[in-house]
Protein backbone atom coordinates (compact mmCIF):
# COMPACT_ATOMS: atom_id res chain seq x y z
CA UNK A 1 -23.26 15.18 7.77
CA UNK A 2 -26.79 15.07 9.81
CA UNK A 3 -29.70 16.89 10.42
CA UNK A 4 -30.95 18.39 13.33
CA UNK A 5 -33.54 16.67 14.86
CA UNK A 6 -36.88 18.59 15.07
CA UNK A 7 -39.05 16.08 18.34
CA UNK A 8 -40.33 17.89 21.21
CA UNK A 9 -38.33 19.03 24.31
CA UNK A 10 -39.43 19.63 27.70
CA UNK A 11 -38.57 23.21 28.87
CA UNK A 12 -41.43 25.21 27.78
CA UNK A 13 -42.10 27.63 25.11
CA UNK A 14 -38.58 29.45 25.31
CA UNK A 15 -36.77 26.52 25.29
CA UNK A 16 -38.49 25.24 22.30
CA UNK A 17 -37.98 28.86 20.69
CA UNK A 18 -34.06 28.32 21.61
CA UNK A 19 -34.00 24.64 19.69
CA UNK A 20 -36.02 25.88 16.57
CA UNK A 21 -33.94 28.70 16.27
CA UNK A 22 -30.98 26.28 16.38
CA UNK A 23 -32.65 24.38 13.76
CA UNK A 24 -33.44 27.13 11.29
CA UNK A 25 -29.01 28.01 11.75
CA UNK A 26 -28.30 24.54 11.33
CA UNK A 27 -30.64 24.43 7.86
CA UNK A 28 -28.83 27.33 7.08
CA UNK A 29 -25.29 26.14 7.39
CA UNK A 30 -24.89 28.13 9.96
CA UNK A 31 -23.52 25.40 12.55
CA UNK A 32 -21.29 27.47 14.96
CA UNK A 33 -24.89 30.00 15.60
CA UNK A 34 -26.63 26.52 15.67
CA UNK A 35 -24.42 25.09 18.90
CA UNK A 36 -24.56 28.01 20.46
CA UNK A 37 -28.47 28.23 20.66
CA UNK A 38 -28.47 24.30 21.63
CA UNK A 39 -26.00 25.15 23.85
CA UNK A 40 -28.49 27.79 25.99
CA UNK A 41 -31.57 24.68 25.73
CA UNK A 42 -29.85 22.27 27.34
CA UNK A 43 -28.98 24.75 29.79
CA UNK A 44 -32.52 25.38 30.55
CA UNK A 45 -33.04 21.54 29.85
CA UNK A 46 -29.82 19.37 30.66
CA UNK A 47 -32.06 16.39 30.26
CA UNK A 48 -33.72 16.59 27.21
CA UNK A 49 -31.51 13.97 25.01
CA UNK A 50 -32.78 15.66 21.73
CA UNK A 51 -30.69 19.15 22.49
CA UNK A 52 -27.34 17.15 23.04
CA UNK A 53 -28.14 15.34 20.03
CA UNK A 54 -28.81 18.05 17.51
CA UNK A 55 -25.65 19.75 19.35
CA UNK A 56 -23.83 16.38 18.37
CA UNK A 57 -24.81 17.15 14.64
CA UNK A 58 -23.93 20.64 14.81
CA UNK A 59 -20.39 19.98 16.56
CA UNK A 60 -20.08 17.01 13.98
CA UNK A 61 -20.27 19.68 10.96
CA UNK A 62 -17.79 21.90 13.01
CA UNK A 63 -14.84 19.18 12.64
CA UNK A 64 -15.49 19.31 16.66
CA UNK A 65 -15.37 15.56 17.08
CA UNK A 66 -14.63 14.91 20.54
CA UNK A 67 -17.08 17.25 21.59
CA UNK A 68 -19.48 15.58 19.12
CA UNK A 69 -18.99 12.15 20.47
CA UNK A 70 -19.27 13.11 24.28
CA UNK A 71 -22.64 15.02 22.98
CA UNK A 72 -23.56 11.72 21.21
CA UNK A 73 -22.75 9.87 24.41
CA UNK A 74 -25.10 11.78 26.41
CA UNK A 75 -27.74 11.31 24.30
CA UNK A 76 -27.88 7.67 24.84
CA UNK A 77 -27.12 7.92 27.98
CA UNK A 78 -30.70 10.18 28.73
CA UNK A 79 -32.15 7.46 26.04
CA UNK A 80 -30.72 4.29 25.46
CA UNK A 81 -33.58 2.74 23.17
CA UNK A 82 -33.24 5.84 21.03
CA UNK A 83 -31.69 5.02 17.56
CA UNK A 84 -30.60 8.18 16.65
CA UNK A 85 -28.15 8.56 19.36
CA UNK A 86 -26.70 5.43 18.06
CA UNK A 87 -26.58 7.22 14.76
CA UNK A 88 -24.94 10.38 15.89
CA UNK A 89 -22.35 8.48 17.38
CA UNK A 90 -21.90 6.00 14.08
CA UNK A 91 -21.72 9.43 11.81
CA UNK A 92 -18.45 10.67 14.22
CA UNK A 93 -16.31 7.54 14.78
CA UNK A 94 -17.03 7.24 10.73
CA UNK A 95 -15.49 10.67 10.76
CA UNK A 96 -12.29 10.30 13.30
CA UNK A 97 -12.07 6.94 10.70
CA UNK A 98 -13.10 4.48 13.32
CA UNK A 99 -14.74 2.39 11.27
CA UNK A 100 -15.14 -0.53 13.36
CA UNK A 101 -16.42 1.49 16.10
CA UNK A 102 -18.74 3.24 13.75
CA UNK A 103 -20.14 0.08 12.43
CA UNK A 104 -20.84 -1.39 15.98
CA UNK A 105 -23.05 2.23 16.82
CA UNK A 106 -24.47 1.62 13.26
CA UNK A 107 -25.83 -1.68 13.80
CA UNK A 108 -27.52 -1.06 17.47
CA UNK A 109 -29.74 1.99 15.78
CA UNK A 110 -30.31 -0.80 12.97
CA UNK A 111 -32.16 -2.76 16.10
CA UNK A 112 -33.79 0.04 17.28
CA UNK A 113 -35.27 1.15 14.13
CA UNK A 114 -34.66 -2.23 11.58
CA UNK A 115 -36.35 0.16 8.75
CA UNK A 116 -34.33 2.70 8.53
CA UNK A 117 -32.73 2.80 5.03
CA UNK A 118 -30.02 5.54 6.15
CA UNK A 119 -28.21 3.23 8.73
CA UNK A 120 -28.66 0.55 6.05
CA UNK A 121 -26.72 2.42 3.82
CA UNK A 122 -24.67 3.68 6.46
CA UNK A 123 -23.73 -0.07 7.34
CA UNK A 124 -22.89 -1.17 4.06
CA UNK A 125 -20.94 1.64 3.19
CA UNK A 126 -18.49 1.39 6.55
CA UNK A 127 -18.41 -2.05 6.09
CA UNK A 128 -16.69 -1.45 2.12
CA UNK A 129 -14.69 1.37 4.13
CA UNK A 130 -13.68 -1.16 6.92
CA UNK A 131 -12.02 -3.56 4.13
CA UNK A 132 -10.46 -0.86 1.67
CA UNK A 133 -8.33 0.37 5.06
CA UNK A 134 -7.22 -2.89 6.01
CA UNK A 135 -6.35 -3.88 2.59
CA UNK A 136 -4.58 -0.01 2.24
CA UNK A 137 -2.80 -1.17 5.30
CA UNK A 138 -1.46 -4.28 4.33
CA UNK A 139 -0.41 -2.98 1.18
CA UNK A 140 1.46 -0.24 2.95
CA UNK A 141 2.98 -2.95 5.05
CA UNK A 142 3.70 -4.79 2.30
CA UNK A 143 5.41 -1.71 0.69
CA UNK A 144 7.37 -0.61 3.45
CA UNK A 145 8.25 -4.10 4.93
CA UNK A 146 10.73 -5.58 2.29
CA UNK A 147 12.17 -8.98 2.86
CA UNK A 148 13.66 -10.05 0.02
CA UNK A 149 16.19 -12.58 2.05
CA UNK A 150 13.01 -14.08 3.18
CA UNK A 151 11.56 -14.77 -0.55
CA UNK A 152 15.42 -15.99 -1.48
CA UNK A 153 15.22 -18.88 1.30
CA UNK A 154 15.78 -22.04 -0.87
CA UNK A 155 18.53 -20.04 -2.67
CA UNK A 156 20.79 -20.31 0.18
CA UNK A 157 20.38 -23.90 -0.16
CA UNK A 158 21.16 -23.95 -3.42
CA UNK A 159 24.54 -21.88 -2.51
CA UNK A 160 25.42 -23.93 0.07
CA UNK A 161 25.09 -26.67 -2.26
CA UNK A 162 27.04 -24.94 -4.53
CA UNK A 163 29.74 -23.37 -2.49
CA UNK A 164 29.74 -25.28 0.10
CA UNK A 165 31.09 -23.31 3.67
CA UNK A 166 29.06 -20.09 4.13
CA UNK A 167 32.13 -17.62 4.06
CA UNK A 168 32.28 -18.75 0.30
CA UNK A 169 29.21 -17.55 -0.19
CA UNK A 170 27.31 -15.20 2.07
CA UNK A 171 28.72 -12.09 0.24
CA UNK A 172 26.83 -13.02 -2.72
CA UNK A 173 23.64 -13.60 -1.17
CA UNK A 174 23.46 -10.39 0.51
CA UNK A 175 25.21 -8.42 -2.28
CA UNK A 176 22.04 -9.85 -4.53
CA UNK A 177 19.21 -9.29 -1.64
CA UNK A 178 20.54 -5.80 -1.16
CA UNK A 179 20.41 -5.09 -5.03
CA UNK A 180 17.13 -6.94 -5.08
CA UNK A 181 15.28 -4.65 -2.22
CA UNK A 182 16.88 -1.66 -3.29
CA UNK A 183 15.42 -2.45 -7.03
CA UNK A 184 11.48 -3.33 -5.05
CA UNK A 185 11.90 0.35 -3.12
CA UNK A 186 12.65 2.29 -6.24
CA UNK A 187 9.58 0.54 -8.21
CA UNK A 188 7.22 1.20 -5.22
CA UNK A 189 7.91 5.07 -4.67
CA UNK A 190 8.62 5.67 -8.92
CA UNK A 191 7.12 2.55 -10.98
CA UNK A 192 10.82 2.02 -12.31
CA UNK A 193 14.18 0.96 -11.90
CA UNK A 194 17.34 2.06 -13.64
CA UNK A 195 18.86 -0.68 -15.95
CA UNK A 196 21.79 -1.49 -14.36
CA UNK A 197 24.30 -4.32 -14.02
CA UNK A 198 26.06 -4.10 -10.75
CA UNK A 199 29.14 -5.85 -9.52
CA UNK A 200 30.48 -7.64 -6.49
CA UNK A 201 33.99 -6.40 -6.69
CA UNK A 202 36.88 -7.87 -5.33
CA UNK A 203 38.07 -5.57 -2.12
CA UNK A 204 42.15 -6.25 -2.37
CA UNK A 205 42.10 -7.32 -6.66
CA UNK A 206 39.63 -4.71 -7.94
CA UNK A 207 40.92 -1.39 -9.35
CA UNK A 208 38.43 0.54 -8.03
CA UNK A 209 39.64 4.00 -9.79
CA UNK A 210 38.99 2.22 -12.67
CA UNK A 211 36.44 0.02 -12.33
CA UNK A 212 33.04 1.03 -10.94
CA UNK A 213 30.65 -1.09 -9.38
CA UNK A 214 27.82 -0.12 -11.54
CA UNK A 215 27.12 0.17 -15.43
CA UNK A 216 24.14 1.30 -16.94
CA UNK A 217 22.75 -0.61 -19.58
CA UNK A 218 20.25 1.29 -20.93
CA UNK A 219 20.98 0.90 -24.69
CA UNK A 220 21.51 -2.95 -24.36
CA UNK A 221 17.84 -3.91 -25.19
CA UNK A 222 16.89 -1.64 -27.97
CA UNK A 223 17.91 -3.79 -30.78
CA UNK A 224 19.51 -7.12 -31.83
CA UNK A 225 22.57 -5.04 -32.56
CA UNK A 226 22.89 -3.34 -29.09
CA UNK A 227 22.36 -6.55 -27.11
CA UNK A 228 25.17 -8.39 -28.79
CA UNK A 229 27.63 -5.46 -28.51
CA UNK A 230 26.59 -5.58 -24.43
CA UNK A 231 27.35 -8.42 -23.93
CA UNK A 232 31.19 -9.40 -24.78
CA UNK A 233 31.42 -6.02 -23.05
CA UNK A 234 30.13 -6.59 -19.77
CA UNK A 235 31.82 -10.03 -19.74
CA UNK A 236 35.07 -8.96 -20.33
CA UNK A 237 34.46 -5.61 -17.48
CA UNK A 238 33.34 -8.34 -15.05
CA UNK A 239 36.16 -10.36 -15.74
CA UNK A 240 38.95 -7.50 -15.66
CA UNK A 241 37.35 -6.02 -12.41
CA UNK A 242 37.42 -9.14 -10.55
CA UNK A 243 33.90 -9.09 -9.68
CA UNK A 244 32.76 -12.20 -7.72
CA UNK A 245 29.71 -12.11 -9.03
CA UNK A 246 26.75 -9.34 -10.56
CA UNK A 247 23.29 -9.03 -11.00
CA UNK A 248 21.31 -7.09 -13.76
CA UNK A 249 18.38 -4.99 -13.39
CA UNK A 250 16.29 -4.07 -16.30
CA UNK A 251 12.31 -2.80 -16.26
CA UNK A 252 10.66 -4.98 -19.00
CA UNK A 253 9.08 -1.35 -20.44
CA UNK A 254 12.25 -0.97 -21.70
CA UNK A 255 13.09 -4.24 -23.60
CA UNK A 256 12.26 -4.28 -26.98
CA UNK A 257 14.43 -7.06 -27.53
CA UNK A 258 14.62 -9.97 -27.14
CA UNK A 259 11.12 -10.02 -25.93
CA UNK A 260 10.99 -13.00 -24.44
CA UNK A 261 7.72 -13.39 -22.94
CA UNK A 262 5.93 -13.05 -26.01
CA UNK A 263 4.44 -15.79 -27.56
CA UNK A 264 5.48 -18.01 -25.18
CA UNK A 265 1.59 -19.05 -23.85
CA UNK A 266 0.08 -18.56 -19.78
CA UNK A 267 1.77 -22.14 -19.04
CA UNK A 268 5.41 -20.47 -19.56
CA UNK A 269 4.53 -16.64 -18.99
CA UNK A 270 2.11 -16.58 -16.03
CA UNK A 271 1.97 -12.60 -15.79
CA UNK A 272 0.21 -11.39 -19.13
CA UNK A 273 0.67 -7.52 -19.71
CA UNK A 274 1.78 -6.95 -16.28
CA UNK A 275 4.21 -4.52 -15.85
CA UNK A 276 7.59 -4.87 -13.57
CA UNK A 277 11.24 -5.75 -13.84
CA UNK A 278 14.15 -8.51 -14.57
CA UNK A 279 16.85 -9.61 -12.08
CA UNK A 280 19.26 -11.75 -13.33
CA UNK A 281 22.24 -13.15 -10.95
CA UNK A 282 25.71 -14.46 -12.49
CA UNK A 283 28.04 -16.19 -10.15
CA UNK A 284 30.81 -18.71 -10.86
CA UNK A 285 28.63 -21.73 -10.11
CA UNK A 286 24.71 -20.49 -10.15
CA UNK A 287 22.85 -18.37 -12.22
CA UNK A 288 18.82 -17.12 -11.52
CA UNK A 289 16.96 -14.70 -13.37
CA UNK A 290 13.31 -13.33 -11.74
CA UNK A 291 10.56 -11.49 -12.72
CA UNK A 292 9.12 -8.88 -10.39
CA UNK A 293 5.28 -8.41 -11.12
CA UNK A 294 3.99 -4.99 -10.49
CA UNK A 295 0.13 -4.36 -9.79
CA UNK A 296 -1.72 -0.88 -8.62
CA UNK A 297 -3.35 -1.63 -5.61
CA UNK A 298 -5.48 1.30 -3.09
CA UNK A 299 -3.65 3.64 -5.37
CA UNK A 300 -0.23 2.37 -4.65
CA UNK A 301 2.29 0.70 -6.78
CA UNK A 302 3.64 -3.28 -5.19
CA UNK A 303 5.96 -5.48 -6.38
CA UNK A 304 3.19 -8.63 -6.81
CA UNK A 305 5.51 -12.15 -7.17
CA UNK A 306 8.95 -12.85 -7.42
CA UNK A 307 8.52 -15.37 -10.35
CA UNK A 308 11.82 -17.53 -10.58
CA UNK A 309 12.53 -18.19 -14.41
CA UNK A 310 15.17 -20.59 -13.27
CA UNK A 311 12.98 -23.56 -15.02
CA UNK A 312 13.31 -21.38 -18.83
CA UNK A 313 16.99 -21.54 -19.18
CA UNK A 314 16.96 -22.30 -22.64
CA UNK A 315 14.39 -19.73 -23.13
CA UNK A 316 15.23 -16.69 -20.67
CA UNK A 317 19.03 -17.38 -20.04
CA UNK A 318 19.81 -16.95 -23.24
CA UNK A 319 18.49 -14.44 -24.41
CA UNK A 320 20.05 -12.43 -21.37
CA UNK A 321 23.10 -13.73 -21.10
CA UNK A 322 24.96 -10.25 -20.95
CA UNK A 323 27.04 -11.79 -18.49
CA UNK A 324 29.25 -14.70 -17.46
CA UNK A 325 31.19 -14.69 -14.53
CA UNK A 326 34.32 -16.72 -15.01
CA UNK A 327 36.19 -18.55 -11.61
């Protein structure tokens, strides 16, 4: 995390003693004996800009920051034109993860000493460091900021097309964008989402001691056989319960049929291997089914695109039609 630096000082042969002995604790790893020593220099020599900056090294290895930086401070303070305080300072703000501020003291020692491969490095490695934190903060923004009535825009136009007066159809909207968000929270924190078909009962109709707003569907996509029983199921529960309308949730990890997206070419399945999940809406007078991409980005897990299927009826609808919701 730095060396000490080993130039002259100005206080005489004691002082000098002082700052080698420093030097010989600091080669040692022994950085708290090393600050001390520094320490009694610059008492002797308050000036000398090399004592505050090998004390700035020291301090630096110490997890002492803020007394490292106002060491490094000094230092170029006593000598402005001197790289290394530039440097000293750099190495610190790179440590309290200032990496913008670390880059700017990196790139006045590169003009005070243009050959120096270590601030080179140092340079090119902040600026790499610089982009992976604001692309680890966007991601976490994009992670924790979840707008899925935002990405649903144009289908309130279609609803309103559809239903006309927005009291016929608000409930709908924000019964899917709720089911929709909660679906992109659960992927981000665990990579999955339960397969579920949930239900927009009816509050004075439903019999809600019988009739629950969720059912799992976890068997319905393991074979031919499985999917077809679903489906005359969850038709006829949507219809007893009164539900005005439902959306299905389903990871694609755990469809192994139908398999839709196989064979079907990039112009009509845009996402390749990517992993993420199906949300299918069924309403009286509009149906939508999505894919969710899913990509590992900084280490994290986001939801990529919201990829409307709405244009591969014939091919998508289909196949998941576990549901129709009659008026």
């Amino acid at each position: 995390m730095g060396e000490a630096e080993v130039g002259s000082g100005k206080g005489g042969s004691e002082e000098m003693s002082l700052k080698d002995k420093g030097n010989e604790f600091f080669k040692a790893g022994n950085y708290l004996k090393a600050a001390a020593l520094y320490t009694q220099a610059i008492k002797q020599d308050p000036s000398n800009p090399t004592l505050y900056s090998n004390r700035a090294a020291a301090f630096l290895n110490l997890a002492k920051l803020n007394k490292a930086l106002t060491d490094a401070e000094t230092t170029i303070t006593l000598n402005p034109q001197w790289e290394k305080g530039y440097f000293r300072k750099g190495c610190i703000l790179e440590a309290m993860e200032r990496y913008d501020d670390a880059l700017a003291a990196f790139r006045i020692a590169l003009q005070y000493n243009p050959q120096s491969a270590e601030v080179s490095r140092k340079i090119k490695r902040l600026c790499r460091l610089a982009k992976d934190k604001k692309r680890a903060q966007e991601v976490q923004n994009l992670r924790s900021n979840v707008d899925m009535a935002k990405s649903l825009e144009t289908l309130k136009s279609e609803m309103s097309e559809k239903y006309g007066a927005e009291d016929c159809w608000k409930d709908m909207f924000y019964f899917l964008v709720e089911r929709m968000e909660t679906a992109v929270k659960s992927w981000h924190e665990t990579s999955n989402v339960d397969p579920r078909v949930y239900f927009l009962l009816d509050k004075e109709k439903t019999q809600t001691d019988k009739y629950a707003p969720v059912v799992n569907i976890d068997k319905a996509f393991e074979s031919p056989h499985t999917h077809s029983n679903c489906f005359p199921f969850l038709r006829q529960y949507a219809e007893d319960s009164f539900a005005g309308a439902a959306c299905l949730v389903a990871p694609k990890s755990i469809i192994a049929y139908p398999q839709v997206w196989k064979g079907q070419g990039s112009r009509k399945w845009r996402h390749g291997q990517q992993d993420g999940f199906f949300v299918q809406f069924e309403s009286p007078l509009l149906r939508k089914l999505w894919f969710i991409s899913s990509s590992n980005e900084m280490g994290k897990t986001l939801c990529r695109f919201l990829l409307s299927l709405s244009l591969c009826l014939s091919l998508f609808m289909h196949a998941y039609n576990l549901i129709q919701i009659k008026m």
